[in-house]
N, C-alpha and C. Protein backbone atom coordinates (compact mmCIF):
# COMPACT_ATOMS: atom_id res chain seq x y z
N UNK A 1 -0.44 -18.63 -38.50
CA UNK A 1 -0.50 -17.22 -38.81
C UNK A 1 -0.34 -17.00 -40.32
N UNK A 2 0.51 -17.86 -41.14
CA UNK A 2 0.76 -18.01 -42.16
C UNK A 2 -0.53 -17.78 -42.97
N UNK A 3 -1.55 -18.93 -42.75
CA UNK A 3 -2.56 -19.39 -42.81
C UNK A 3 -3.98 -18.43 -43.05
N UNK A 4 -3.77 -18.03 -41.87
CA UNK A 4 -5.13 -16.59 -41.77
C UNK A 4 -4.89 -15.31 -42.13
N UNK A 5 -3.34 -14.95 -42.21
CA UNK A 5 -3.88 -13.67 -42.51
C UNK A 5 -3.93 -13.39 -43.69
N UNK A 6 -3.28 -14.49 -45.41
CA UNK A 6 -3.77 -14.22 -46.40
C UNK A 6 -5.59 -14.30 -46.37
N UNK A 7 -6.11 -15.12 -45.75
CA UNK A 7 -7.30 -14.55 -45.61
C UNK A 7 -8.19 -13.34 -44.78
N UNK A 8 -7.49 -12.58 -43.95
CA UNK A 8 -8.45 -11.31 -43.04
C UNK A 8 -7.68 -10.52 -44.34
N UNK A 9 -6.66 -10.38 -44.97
CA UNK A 9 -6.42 -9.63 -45.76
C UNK A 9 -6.97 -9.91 -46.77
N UNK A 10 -7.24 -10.66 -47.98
CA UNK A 10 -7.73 -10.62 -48.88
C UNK A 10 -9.47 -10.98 -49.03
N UNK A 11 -9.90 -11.47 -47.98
CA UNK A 11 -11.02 -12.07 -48.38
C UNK A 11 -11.92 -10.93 -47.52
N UNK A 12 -11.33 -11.00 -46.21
CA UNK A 12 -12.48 -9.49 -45.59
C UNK A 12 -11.48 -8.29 -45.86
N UNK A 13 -10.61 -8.11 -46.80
CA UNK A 13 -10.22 -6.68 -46.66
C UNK A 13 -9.54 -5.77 -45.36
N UNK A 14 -9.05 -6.09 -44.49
CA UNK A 14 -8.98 -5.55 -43.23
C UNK A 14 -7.28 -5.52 -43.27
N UNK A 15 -6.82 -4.64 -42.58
CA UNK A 15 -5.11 -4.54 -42.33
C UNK A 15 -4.91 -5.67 -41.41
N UNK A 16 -3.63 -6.32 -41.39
CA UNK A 16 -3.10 -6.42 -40.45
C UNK A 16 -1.75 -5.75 -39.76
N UNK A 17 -1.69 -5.97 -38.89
CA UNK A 17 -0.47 -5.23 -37.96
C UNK A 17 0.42 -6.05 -37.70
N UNK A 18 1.28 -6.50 -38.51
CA UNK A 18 2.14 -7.70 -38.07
C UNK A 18 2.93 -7.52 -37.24
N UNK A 19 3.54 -6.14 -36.24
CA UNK A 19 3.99 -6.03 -35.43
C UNK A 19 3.44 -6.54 -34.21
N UNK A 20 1.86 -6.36 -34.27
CA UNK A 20 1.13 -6.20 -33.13
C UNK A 20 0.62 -7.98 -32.83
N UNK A 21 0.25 -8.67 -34.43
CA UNK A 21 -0.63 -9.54 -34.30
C UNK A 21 0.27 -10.73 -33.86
N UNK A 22 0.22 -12.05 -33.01
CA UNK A 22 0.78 -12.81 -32.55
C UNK A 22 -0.31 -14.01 -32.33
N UNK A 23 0.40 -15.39 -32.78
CA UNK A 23 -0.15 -16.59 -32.27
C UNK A 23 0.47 -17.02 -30.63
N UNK A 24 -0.65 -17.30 -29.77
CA UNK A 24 0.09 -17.09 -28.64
C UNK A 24 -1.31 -18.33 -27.68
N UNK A 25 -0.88 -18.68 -26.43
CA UNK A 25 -1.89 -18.93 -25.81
C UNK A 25 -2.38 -18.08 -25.04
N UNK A 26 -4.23 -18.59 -24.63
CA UNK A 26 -4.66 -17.03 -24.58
C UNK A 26 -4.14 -16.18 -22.75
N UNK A 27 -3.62 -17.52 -22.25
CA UNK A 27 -2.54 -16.76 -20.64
C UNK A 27 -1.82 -15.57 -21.23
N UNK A 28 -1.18 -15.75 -22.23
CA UNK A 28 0.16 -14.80 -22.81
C UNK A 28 -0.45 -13.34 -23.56
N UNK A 29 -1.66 -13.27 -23.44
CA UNK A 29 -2.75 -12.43 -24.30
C UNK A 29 -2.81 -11.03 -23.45
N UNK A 30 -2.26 -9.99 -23.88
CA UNK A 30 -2.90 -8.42 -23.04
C UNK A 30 -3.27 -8.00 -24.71
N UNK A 31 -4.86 -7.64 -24.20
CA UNK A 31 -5.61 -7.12 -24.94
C UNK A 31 -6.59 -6.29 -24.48
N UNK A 32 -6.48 -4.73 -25.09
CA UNK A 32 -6.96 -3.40 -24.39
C UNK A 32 -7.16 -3.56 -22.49
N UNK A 33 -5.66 -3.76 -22.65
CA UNK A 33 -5.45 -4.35 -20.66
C UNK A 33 -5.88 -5.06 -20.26
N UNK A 34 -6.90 -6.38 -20.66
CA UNK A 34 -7.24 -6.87 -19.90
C UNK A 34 -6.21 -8.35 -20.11
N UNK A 35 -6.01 -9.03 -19.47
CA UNK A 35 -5.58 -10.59 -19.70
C UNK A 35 -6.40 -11.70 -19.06
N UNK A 36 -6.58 -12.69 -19.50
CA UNK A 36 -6.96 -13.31 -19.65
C UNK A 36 -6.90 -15.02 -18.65
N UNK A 37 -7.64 -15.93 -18.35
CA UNK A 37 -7.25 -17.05 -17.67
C UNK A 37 -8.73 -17.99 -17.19
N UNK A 38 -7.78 -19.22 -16.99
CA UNK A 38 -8.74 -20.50 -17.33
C UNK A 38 -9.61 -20.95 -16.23
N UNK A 39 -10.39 -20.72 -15.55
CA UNK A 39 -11.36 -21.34 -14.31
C UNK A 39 -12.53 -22.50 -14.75
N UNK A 40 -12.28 -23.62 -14.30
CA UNK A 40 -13.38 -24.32 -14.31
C UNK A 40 -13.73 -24.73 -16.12
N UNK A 41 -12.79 -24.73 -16.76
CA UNK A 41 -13.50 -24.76 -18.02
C UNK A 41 -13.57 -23.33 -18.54
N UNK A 42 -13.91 -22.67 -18.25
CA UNK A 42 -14.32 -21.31 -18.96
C UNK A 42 -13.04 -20.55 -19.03
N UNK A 43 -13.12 -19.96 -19.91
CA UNK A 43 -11.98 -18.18 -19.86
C UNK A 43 -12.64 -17.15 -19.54
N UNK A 44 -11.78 -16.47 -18.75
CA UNK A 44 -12.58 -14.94 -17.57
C UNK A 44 -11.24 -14.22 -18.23
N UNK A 45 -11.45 -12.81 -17.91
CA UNK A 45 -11.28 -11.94 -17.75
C UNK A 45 -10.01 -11.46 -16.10
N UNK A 46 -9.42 -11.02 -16.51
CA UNK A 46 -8.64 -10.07 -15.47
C UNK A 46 -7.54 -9.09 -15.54
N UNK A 47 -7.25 -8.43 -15.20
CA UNK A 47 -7.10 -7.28 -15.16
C UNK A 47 -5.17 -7.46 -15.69
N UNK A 48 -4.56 -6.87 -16.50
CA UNK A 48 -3.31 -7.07 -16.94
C UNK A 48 -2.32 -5.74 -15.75
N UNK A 49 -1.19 -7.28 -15.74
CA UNK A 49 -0.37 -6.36 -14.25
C UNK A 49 0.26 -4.92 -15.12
N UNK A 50 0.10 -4.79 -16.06
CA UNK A 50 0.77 -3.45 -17.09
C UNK A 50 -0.15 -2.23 -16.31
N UNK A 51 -1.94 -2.87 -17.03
CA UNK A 51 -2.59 -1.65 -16.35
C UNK A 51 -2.39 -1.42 -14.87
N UNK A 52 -2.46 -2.58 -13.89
CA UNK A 52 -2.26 -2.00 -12.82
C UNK A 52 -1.12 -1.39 -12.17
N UNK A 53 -0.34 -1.68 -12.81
CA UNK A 53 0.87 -0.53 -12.48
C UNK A 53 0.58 1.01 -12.97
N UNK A 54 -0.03 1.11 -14.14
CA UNK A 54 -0.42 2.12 -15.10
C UNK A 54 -1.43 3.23 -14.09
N UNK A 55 -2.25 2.44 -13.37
CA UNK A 55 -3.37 2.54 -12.48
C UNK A 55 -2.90 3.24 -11.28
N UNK A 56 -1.77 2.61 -10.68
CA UNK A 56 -1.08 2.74 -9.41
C UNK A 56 -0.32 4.28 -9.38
N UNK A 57 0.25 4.32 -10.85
CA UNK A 57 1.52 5.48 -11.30
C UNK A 57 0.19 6.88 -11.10
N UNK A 58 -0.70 6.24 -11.94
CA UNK A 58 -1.36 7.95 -12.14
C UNK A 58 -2.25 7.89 -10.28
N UNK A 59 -2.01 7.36 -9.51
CA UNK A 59 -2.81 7.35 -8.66
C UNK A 59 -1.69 8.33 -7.38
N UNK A 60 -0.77 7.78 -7.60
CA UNK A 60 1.00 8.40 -6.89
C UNK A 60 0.75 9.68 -7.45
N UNK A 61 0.81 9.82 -8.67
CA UNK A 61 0.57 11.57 -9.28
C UNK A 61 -0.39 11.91 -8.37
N UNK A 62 -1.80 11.70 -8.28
CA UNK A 62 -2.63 12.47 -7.72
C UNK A 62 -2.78 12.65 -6.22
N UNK A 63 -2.36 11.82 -5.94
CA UNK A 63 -1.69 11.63 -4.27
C UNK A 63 -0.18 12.34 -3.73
N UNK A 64 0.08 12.99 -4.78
CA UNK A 64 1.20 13.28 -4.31
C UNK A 64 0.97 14.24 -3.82
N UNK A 65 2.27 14.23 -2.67
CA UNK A 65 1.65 15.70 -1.47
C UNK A 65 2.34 17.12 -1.40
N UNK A 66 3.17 17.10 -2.96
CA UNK A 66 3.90 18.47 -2.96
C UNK A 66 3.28 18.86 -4.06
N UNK A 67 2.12 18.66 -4.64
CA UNK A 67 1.66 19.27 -6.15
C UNK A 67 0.82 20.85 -5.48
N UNK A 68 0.67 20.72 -4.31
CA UNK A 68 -0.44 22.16 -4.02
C UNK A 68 -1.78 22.58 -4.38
N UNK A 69 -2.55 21.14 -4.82
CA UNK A 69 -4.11 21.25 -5.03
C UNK A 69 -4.41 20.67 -3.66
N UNK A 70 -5.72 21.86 -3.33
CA UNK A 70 -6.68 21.60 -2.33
C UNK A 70 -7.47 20.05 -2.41
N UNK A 71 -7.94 19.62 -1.14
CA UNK A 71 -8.18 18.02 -0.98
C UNK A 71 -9.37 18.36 -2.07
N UNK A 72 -10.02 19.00 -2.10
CA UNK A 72 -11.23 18.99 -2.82
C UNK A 72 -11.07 19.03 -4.12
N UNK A 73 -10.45 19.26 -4.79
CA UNK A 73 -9.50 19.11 -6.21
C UNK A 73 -9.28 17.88 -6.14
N UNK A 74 -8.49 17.07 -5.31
CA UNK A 74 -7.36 15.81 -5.01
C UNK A 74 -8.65 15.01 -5.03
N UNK A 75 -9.59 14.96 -3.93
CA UNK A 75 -10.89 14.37 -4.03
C UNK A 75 -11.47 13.83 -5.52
N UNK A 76 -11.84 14.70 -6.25
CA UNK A 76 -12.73 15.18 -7.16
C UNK A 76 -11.42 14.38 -8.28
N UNK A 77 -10.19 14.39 -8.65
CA UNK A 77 -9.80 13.93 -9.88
C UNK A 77 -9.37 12.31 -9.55
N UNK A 78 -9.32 12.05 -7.97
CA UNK A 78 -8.70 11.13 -7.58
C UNK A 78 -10.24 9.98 -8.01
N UNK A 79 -11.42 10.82 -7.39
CA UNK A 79 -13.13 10.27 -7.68
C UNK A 79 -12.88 9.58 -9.11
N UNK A 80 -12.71 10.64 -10.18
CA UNK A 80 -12.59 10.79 -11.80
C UNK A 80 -11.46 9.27 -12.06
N UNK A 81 -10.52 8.73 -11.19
CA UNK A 81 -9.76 8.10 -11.67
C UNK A 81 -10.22 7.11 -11.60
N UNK A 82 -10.82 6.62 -10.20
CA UNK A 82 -10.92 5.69 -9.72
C UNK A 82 -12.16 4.82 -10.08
N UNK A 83 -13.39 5.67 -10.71
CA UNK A 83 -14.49 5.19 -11.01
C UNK A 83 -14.60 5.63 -12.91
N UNK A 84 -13.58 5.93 -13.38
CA UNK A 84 -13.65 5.59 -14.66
C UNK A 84 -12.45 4.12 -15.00
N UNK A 85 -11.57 3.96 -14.03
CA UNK A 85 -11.03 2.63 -14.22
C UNK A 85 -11.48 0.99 -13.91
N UNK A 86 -12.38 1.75 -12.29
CA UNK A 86 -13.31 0.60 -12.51
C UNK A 86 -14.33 0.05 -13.18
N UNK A 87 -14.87 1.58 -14.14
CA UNK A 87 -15.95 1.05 -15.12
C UNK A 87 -15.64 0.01 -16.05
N UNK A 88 -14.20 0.91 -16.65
CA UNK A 88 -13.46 0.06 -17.93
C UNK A 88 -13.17 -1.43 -17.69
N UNK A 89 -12.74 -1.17 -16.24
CA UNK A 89 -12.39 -3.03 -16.25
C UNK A 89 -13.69 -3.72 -15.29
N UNK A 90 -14.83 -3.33 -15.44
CA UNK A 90 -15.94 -3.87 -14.62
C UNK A 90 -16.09 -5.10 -15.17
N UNK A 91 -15.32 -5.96 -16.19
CA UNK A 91 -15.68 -7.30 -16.14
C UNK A 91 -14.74 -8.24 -16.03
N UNK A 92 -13.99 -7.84 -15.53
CA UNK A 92 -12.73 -8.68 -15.11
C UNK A 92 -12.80 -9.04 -13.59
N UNK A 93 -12.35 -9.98 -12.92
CA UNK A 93 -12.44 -10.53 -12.03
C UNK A 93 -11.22 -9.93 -10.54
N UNK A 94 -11.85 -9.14 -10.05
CA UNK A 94 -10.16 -8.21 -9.12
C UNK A 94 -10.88 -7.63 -8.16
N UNK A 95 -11.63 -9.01 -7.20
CA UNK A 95 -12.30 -7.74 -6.30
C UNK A 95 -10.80 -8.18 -5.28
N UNK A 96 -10.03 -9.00 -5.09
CA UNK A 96 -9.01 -8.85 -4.28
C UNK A 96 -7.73 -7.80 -4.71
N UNK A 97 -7.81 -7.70 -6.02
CA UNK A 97 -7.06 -6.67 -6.12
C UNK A 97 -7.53 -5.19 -6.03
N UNK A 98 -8.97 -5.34 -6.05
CA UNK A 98 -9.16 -3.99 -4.97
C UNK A 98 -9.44 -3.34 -3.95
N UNK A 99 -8.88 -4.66 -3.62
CA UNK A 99 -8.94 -4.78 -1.58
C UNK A 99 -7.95 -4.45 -1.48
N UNK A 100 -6.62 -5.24 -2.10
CA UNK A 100 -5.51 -4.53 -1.52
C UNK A 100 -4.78 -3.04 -2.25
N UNK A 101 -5.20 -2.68 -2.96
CA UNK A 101 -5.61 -1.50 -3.70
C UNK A 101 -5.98 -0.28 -2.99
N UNK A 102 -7.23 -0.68 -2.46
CA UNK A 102 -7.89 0.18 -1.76
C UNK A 102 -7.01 0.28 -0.33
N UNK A 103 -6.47 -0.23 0.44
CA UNK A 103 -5.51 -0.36 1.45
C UNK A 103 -4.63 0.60 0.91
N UNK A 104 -3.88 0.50 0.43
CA UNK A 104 -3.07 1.28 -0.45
C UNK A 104 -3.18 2.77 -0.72
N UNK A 105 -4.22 2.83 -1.58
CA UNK A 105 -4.89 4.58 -1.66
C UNK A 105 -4.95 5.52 -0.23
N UNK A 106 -5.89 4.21 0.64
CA UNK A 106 -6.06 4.97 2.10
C UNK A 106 -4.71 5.17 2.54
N UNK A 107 -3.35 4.10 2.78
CA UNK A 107 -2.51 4.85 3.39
C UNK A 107 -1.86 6.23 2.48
N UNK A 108 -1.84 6.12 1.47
CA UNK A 108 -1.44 7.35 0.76
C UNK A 108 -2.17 8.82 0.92
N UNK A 109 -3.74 8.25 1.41
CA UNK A 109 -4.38 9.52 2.03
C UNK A 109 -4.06 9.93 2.97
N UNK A 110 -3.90 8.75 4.22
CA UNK A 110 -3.81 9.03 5.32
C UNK A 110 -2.04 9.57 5.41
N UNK A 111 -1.01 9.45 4.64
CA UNK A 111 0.37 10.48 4.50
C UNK A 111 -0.03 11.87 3.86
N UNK A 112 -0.83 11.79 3.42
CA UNK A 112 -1.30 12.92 2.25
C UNK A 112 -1.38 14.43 3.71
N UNK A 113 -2.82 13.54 4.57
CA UNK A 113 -3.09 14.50 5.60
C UNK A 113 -2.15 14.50 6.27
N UNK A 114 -1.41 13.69 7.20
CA UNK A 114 -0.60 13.76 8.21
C UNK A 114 0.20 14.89 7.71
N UNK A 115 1.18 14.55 6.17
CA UNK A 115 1.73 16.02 6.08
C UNK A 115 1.18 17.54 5.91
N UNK A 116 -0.54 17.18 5.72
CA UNK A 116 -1.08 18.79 6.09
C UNK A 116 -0.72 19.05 7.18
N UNK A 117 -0.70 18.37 8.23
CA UNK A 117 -0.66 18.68 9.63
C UNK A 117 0.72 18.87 10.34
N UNK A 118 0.90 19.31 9.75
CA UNK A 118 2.78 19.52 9.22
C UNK A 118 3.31 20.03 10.83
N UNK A 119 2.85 20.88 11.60
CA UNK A 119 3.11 21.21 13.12
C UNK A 119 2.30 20.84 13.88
N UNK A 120 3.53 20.16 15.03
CA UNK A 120 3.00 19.30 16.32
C UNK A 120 1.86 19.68 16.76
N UNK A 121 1.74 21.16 17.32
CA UNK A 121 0.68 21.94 17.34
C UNK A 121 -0.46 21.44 16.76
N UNK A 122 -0.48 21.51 15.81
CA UNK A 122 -1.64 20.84 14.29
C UNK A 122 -2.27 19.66 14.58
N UNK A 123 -1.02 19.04 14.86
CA UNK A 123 -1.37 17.39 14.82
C UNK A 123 -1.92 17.35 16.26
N UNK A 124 -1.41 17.82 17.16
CA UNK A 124 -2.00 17.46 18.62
C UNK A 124 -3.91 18.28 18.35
N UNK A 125 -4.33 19.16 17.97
CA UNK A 125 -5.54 19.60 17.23
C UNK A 125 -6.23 18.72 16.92
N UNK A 126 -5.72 17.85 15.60
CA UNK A 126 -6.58 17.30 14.72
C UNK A 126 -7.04 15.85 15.26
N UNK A 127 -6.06 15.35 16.07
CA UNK A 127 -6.01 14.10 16.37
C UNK A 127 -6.55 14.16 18.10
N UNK A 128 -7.15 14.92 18.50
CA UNK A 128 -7.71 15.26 19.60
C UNK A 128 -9.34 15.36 19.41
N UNK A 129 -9.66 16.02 17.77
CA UNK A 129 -10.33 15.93 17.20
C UNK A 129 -10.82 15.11 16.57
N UNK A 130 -9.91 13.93 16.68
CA UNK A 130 -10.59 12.26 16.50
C UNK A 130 -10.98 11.62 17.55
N UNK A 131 -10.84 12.09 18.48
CA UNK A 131 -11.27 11.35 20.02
C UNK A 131 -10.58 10.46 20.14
N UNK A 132 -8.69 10.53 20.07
CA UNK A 132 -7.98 9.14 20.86
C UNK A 132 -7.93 9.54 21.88
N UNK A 133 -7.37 9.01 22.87
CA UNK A 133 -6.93 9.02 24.22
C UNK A 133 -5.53 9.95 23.94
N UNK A 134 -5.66 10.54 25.20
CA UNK A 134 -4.25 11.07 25.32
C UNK A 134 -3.13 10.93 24.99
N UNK A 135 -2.88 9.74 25.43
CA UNK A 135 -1.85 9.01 25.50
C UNK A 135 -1.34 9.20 24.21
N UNK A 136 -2.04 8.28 23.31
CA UNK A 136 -2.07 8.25 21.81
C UNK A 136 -2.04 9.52 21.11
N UNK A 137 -2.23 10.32 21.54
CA UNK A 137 -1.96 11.49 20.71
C UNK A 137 -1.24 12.19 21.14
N UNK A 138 -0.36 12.41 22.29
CA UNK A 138 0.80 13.07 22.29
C UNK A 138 2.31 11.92 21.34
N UNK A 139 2.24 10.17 21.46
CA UNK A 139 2.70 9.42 21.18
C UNK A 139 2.80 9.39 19.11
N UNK A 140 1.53 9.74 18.66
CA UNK A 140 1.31 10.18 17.44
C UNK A 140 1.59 11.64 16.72
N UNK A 141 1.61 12.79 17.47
CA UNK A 141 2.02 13.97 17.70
C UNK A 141 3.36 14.01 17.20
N UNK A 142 3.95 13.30 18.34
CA UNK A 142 5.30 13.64 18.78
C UNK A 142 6.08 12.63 18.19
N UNK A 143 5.40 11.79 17.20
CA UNK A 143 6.35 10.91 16.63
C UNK A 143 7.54 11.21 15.28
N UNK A 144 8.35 10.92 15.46
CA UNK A 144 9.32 11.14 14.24
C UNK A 144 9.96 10.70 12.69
N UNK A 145 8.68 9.61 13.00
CA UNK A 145 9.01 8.61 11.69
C UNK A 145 8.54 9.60 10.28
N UNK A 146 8.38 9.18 9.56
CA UNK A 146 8.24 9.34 8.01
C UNK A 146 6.76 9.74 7.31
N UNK A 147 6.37 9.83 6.66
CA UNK A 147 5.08 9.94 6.28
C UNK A 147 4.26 8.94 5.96
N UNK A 148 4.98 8.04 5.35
CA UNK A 148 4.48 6.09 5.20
C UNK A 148 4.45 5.70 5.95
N UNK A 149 5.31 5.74 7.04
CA UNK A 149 5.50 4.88 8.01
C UNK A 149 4.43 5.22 9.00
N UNK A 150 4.16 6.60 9.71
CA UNK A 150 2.96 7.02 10.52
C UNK A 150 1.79 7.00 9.72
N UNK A 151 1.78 6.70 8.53
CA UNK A 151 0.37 6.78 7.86
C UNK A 151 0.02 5.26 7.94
N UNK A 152 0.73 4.35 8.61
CA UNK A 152 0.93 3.39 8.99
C UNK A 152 -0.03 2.88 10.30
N UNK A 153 0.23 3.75 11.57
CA UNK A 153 -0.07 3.94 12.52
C UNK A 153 -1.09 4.61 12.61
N UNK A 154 -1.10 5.65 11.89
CA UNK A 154 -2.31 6.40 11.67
C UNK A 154 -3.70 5.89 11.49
N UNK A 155 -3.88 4.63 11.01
CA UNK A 155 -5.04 4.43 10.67
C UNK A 155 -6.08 3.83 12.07
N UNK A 156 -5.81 3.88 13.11
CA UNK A 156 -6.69 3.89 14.02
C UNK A 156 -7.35 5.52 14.49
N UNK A 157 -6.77 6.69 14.25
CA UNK A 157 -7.21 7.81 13.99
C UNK A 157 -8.16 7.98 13.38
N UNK A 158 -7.51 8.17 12.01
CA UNK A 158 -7.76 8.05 10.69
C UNK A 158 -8.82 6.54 9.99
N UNK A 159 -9.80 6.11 10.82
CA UNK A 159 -10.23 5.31 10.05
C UNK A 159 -11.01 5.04 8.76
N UNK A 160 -11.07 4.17 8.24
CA UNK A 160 -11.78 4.25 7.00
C UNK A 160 -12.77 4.32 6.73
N UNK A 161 -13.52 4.42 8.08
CA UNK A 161 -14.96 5.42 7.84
C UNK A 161 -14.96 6.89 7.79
N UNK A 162 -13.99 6.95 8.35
CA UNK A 162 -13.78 8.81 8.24
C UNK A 162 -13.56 8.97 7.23
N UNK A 163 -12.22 8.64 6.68
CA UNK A 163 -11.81 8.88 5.34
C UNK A 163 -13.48 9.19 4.25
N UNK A 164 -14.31 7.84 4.66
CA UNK A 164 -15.42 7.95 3.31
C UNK A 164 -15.84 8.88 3.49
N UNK A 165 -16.24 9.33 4.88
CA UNK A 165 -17.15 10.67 5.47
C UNK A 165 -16.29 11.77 4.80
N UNK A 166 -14.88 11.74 4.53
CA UNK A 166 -14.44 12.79 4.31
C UNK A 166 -14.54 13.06 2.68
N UNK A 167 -15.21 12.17 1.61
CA UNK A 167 -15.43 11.94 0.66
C UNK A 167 -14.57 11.18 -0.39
N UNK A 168 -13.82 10.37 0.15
CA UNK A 168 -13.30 9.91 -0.96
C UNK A 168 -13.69 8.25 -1.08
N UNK A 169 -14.01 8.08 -2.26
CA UNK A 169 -14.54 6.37 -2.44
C UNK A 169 -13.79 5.31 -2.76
N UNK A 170 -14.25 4.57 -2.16
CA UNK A 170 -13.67 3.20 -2.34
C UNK A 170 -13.83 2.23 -3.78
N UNK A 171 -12.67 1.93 -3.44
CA UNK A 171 -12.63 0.92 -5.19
C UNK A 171 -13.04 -0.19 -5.18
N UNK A 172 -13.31 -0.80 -4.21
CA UNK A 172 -14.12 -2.46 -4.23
C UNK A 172 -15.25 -2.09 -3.77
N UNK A 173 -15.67 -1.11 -3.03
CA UNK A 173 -17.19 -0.50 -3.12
C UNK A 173 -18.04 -0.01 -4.21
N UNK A 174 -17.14 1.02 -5.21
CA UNK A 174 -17.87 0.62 -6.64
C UNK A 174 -17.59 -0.31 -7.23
N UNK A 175 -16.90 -1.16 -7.20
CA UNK A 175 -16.82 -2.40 -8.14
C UNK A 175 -18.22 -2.94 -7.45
N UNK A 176 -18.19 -3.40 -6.38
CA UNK A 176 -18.89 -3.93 -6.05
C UNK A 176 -20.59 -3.52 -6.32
N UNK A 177 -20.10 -2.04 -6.43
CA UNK A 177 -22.09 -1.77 -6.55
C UNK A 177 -22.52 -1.95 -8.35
N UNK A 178 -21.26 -1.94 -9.21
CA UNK A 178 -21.40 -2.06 -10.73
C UNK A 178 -21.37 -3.31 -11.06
N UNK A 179 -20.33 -4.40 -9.97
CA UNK A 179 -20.52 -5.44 -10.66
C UNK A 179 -21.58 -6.81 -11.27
N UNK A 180 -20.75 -7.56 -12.09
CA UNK A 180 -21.78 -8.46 -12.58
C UNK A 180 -21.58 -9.98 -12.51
N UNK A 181 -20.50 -10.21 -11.93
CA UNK A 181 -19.87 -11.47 -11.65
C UNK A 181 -20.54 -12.14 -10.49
C-alpha cells in the first residue's frame, strides 16, 4: 500500500481515501455490496451478507402490517424494491438466495393478509373462497396462533400461484428472466 498509492496520487492525480482503501484478499472485499469468491479458477461475484440484510430490513418496512397502505400501494413499492435490487445485483451469483428469499417475502405476505382478515367471520369468507375443505377452514379460522406462525400453515390456502395472480413478483423469477450466468 505503501508502494501504490505514492503513485495513484502523484502520477494519475486521483485522491485516495485512506480510511476506506485496504490491502486485503479479494474473500475479505465488500465493494458497492457486492463480495466476492473463488470457483474453479475464476472470481464471481456475490451478493455481500451487509446488503442482504439491508435488502431484508427495507423489505420488513414494506411488509409491515400496521403502516395502513392499501395492498396496491404495498404491491407497487414492494414491485419497485424488489426488481430494482435484482437489477443492481444481476451479476452476482444468488439464485439460492432467492429461493430462500422469496419463501420469506411470501410468508410475510401471507401474515400481511391473514391479519386483513382480522375476524373469524372474514377468515371463514376468504378461505372458503379458496376452495379448502371444510374441515380446514373452520381448523384455520378458528386457529389461535400468531401471524408467523399461521402464515405458516397458511400456505396451502394461500398458494404461490395465487399470491402471483394476486400481483406480486417473484425474486428468482426476475432474476431468472434478466439473468446472464
Amino acid at each position: 500500500m505503501n508502494n501504490i498509492i505514492p503513485f495513484i496520487e502523484g502520477k494519475l492525480r486521483l485522491k485516495v481515501n485512506r480510511a476506506k482503501t485496504e490491502v486485503a484478499h479479494i474473500s475479505k472485499i465488500k465493494y458497492l455490496g457486492y463480495a466476492f469468491y473463488r470457483y474453479k479458477g475464476k472470481y464471481r461475484f456475490r451478493v455481500h451478507p451487509k446488503s442482504v440484510a439491508k435488502m431484508k430490513a427495507n423489505i420488513r418496512k414494506l411488509t409491515n402490517k400496521n403502516n395502513g397502505w392499501s395492498n396496491d400501494y404495498r404491491k407497487q413499492k414492494l414491485e419497485e424494491c424488489i426488481v430494482g435490487w435484482v437489477n443492481y445485483f444481476a451479476l452476482a451469483d444468488m439464485k439460492s438466495l432467492l429461493l430462500e428469499t422469496d419463501q420469506w417475502v411470501r410468508r410475510k405476505i401471507r401474515a400481511m393478509y391473514w391479519k386483513q382478515w382480522k375476524r373469524v367471520k372474514t377468515r371463514y369468507k376468504m378461505l372458503r373462497s379458496l376452495k379448502l375443505p371444510e374441515w380446514k377452514v373452520h381448523e384455520l379460522a378458528n386457529s389461535r396462533k400468531g401471524y408467523w406462525r399461521t402464515s405458516q400453515v397458511l400456505n396451502c390456502a394461500l398458494t404461490n400461484k395465487i399470491i402471483a395472480r394476486l400481483g406480486y413478483i417473484s425474486m428468482s423469477d426476475h432474476y431468472l428472466e434478466i439473468c446472464e450466468n
